[in-house]
Structures are given as C-alpha cells and as structure tokens.
N, C-alpha and C. Protein backbone atom coordinates (compact mmCIF):
# COMPACT_ATOMS: atom_id res chain seq x y z
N UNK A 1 0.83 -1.20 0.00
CA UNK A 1 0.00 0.00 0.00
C UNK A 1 0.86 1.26 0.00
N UNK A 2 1.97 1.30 0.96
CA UNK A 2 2.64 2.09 0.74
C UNK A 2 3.14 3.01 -1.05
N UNK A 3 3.52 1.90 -1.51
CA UNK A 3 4.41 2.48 -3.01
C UNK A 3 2.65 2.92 -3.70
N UNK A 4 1.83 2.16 -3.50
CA UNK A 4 0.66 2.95 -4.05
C UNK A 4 0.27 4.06 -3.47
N UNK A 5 0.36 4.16 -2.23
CA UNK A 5 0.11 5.57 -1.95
C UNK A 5 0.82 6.65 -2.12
N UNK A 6 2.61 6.26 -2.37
CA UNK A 6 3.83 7.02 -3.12
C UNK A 6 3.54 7.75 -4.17
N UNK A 7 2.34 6.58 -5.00
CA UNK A 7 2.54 6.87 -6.38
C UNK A 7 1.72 7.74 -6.61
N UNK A 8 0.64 7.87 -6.15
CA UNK A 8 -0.52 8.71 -6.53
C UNK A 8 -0.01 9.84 -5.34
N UNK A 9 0.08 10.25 -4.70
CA UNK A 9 0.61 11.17 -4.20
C UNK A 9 1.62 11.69 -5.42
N UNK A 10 2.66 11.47 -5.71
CA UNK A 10 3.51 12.17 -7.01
C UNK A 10 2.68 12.82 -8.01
N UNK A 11 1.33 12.19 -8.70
CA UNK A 11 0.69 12.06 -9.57
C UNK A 11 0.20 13.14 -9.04
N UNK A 12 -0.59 13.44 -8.26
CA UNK A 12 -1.61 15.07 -7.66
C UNK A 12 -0.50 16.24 -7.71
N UNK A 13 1.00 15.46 -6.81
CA UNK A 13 1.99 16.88 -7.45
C UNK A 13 2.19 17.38 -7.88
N UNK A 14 2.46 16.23 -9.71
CA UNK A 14 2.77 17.10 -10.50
C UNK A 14 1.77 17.34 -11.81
N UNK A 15 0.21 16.49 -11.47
CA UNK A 15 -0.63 16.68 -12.55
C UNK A 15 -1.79 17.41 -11.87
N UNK A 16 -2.01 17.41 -10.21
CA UNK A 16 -2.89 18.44 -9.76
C UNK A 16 -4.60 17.13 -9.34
N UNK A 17 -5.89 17.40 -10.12
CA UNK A 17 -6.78 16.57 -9.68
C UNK A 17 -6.81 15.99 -10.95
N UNK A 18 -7.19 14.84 -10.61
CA UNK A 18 -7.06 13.39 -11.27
C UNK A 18 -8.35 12.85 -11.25
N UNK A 19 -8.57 11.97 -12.59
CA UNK A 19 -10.12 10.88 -13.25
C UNK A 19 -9.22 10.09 -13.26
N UNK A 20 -9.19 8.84 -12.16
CA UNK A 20 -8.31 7.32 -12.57
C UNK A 20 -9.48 6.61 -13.12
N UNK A 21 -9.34 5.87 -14.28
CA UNK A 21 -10.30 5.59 -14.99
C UNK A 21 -9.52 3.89 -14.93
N UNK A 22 -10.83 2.64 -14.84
CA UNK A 22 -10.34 1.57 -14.93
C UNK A 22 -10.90 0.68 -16.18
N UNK A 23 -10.25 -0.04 -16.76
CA UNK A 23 -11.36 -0.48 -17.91
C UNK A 23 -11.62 -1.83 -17.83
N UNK A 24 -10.77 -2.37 -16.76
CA UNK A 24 -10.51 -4.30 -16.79
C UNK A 24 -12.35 -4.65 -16.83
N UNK A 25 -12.51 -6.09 -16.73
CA UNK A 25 -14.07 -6.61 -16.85
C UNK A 25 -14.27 -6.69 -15.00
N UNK A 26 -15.43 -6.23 -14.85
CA UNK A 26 -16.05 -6.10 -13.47
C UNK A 26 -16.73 -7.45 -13.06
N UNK A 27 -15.93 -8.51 -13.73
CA UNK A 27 -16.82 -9.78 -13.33
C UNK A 27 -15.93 -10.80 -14.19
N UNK A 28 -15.82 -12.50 -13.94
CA UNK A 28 -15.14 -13.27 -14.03
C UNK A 28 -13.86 -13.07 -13.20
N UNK A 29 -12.50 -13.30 -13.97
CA UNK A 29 -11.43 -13.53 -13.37
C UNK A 29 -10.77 -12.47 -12.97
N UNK A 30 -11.11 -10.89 -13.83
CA UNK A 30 -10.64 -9.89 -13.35
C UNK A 30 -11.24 -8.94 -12.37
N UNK A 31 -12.55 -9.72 -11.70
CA UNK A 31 -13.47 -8.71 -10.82
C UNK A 31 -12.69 -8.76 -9.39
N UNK A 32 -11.46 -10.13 -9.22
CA UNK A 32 -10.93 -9.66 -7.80
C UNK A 32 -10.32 -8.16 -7.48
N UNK A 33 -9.48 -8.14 -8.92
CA UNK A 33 -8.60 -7.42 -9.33
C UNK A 33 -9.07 -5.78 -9.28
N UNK A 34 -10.28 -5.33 -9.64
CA UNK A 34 -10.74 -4.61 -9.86
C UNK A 34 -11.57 -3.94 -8.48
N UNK A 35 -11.59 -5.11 -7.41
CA UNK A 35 -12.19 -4.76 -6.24
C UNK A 35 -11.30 -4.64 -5.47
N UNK A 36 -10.54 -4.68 -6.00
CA UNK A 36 -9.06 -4.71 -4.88
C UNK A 36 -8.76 -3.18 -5.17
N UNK A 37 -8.21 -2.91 -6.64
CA UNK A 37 -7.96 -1.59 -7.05
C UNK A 37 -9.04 -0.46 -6.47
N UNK A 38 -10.11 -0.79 -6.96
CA UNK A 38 -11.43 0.30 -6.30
C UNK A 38 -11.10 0.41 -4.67
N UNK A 39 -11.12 -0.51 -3.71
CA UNK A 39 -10.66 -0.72 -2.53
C UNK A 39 -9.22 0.55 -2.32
N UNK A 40 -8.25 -0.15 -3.00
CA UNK A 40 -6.89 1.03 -2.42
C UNK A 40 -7.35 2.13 -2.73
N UNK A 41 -7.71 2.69 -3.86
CA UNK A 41 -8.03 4.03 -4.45
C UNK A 41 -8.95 4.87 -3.33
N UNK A 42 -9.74 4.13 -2.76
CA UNK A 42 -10.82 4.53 -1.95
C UNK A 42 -10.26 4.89 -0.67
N UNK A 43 -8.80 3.91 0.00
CA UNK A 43 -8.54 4.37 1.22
C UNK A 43 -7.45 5.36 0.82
N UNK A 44 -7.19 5.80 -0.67
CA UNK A 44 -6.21 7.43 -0.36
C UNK A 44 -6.95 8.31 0.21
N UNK A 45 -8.30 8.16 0.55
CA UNK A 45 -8.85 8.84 1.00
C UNK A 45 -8.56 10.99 0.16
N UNK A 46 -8.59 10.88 -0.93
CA UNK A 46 -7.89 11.88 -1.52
C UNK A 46 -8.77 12.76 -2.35
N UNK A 47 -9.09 13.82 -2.16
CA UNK A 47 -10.15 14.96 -2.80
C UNK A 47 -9.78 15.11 -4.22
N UNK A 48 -8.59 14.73 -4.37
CA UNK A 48 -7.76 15.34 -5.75
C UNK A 48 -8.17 14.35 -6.83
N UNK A 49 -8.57 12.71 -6.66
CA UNK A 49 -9.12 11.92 -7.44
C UNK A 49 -10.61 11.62 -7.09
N UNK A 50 -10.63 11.19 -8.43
CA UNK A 50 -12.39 10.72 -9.18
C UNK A 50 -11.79 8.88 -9.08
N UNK A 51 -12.62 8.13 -8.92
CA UNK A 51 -12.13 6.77 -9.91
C UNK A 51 -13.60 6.15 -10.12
N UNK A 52 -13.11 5.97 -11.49
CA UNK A 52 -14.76 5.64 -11.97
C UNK A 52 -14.03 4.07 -13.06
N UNK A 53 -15.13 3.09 -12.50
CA UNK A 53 -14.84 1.69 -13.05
C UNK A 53 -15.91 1.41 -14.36
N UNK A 54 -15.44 0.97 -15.62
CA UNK A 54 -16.03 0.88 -16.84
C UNK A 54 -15.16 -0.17 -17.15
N UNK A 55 -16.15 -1.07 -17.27
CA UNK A 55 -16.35 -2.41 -17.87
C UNK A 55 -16.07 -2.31 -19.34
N UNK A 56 -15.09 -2.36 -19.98
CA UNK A 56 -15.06 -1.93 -21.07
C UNK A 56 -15.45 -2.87 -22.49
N UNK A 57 -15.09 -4.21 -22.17
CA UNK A 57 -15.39 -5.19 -22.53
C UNK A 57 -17.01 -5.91 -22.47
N UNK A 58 -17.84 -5.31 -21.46
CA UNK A 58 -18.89 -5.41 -21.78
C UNK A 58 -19.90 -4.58 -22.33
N UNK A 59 -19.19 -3.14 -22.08
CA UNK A 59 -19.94 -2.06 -22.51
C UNK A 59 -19.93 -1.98 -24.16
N UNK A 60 -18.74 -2.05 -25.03
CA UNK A 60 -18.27 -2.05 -26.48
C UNK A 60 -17.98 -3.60 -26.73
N UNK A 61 -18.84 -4.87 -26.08
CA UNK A 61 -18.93 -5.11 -27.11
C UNK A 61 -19.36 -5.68 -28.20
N UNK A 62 -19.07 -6.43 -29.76
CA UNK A 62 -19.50 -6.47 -30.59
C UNK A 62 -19.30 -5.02 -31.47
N UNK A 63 -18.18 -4.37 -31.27
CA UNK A 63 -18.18 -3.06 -31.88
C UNK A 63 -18.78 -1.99 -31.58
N UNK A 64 -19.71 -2.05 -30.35
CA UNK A 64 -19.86 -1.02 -30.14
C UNK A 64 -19.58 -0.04 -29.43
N UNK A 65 -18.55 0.88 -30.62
CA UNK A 65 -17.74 1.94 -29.86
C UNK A 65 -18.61 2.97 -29.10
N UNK A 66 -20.07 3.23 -29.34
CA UNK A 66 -21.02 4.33 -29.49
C UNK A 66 -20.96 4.16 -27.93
N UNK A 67 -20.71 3.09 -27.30
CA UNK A 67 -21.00 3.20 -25.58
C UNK A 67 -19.59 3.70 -24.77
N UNK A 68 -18.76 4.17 -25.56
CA UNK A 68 -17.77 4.78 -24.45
C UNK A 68 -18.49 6.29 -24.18
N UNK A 69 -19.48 6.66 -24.96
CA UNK A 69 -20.03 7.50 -24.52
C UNK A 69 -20.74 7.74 -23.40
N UNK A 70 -20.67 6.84 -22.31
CA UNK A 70 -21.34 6.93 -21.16
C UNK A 70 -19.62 7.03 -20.53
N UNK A 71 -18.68 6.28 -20.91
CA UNK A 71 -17.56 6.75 -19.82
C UNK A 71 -17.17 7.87 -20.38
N UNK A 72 -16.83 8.90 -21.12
CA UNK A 72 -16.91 10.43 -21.69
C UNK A 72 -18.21 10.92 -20.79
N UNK A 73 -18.81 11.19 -20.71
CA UNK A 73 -19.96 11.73 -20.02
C UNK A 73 -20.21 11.70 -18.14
N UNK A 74 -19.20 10.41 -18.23
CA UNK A 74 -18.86 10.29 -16.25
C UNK A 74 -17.68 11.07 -16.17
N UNK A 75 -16.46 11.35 -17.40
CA UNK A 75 -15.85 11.31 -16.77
C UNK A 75 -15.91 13.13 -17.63
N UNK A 76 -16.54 13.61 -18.28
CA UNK A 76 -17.20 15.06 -18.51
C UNK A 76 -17.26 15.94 -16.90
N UNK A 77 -18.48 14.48 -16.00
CA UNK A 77 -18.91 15.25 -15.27
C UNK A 77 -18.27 15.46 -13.81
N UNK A 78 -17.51 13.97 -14.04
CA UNK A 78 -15.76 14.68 -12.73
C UNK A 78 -15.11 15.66 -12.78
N UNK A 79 -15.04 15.80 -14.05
CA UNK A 79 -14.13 16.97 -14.44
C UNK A 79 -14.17 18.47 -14.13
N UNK A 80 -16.33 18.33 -14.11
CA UNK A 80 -16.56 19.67 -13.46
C UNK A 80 -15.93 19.34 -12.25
N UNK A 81 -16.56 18.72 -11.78
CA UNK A 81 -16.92 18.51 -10.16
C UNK A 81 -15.21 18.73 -9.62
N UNK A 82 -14.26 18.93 -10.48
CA UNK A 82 -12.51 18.70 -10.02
C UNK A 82 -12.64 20.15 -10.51
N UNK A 83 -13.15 20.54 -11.29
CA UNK A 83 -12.82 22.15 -11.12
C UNK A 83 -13.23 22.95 -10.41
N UNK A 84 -14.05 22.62 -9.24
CA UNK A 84 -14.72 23.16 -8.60
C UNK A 84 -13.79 23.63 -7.24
C-alpha cells in the first residue's frame, strides 16, 4: 500500500486533480482485481481523485464503440466537479 500511496501522491503533485479511470471486466477472473484496485483508491482517502470503473469489454462489445459514450460523459462530469 505504501508504493501505491507514493505513487498517486507524485501524480496530484505534479498533474494536480485526477479521473483514474479503470477499464478491466467487473466480473469473471478480473473482478478480484478490480475490487481490490477500487478498494486502495478509496482508502487514499484523496479529494484530488475521481475513480470511476467501466467495464469496457462489456460495454463495447461487438463493436460497439457508441458506448464509451457513457464513460466520456462520467468522466465530462468529474471533471466539473474537479474544477470546482
């Protein structure tokens, strides 16, 4: 936990507020993985990040690119919410 909390700490230094965006699948073999990540992110306990989880593999697919438009639109509306 430590070097993760190293790391994202550097990251607010020198990029300010942050959208950590995840794309792995929220179910099968990579949903430990993904609850683990959501988990650390959550205890930086940190104003400066958003983290928003998109299934990316279930959302697009069969080609459909037209649904990253819901992660553009979450992550539109962090963006206010980080300029604030």
């Amino acid at each position: 936990m430590d070097g993760f909390q190293r790391h994202f700490d550097s990251q607010v230094i020198i990029y300010g507020k942050q959208v950590i965006i995840n794309l792995i699948n929220q179910k099968g073999s990579e949903k430990p993985l993904e609850q683990t990540f959501a988990t650390m992110v959550s205890s930086l306990g940190s104003g400066m990040m958003r983290y928003i989880a998109f299934d990316f593999h279930k959302e697009c697919k069969n080609m459909r690119w037209d649904r990253l438009s819901i992660l553009l639109d979450q992550v539109a509306e962090m963006q206010d919410e980080l300029r604030d």
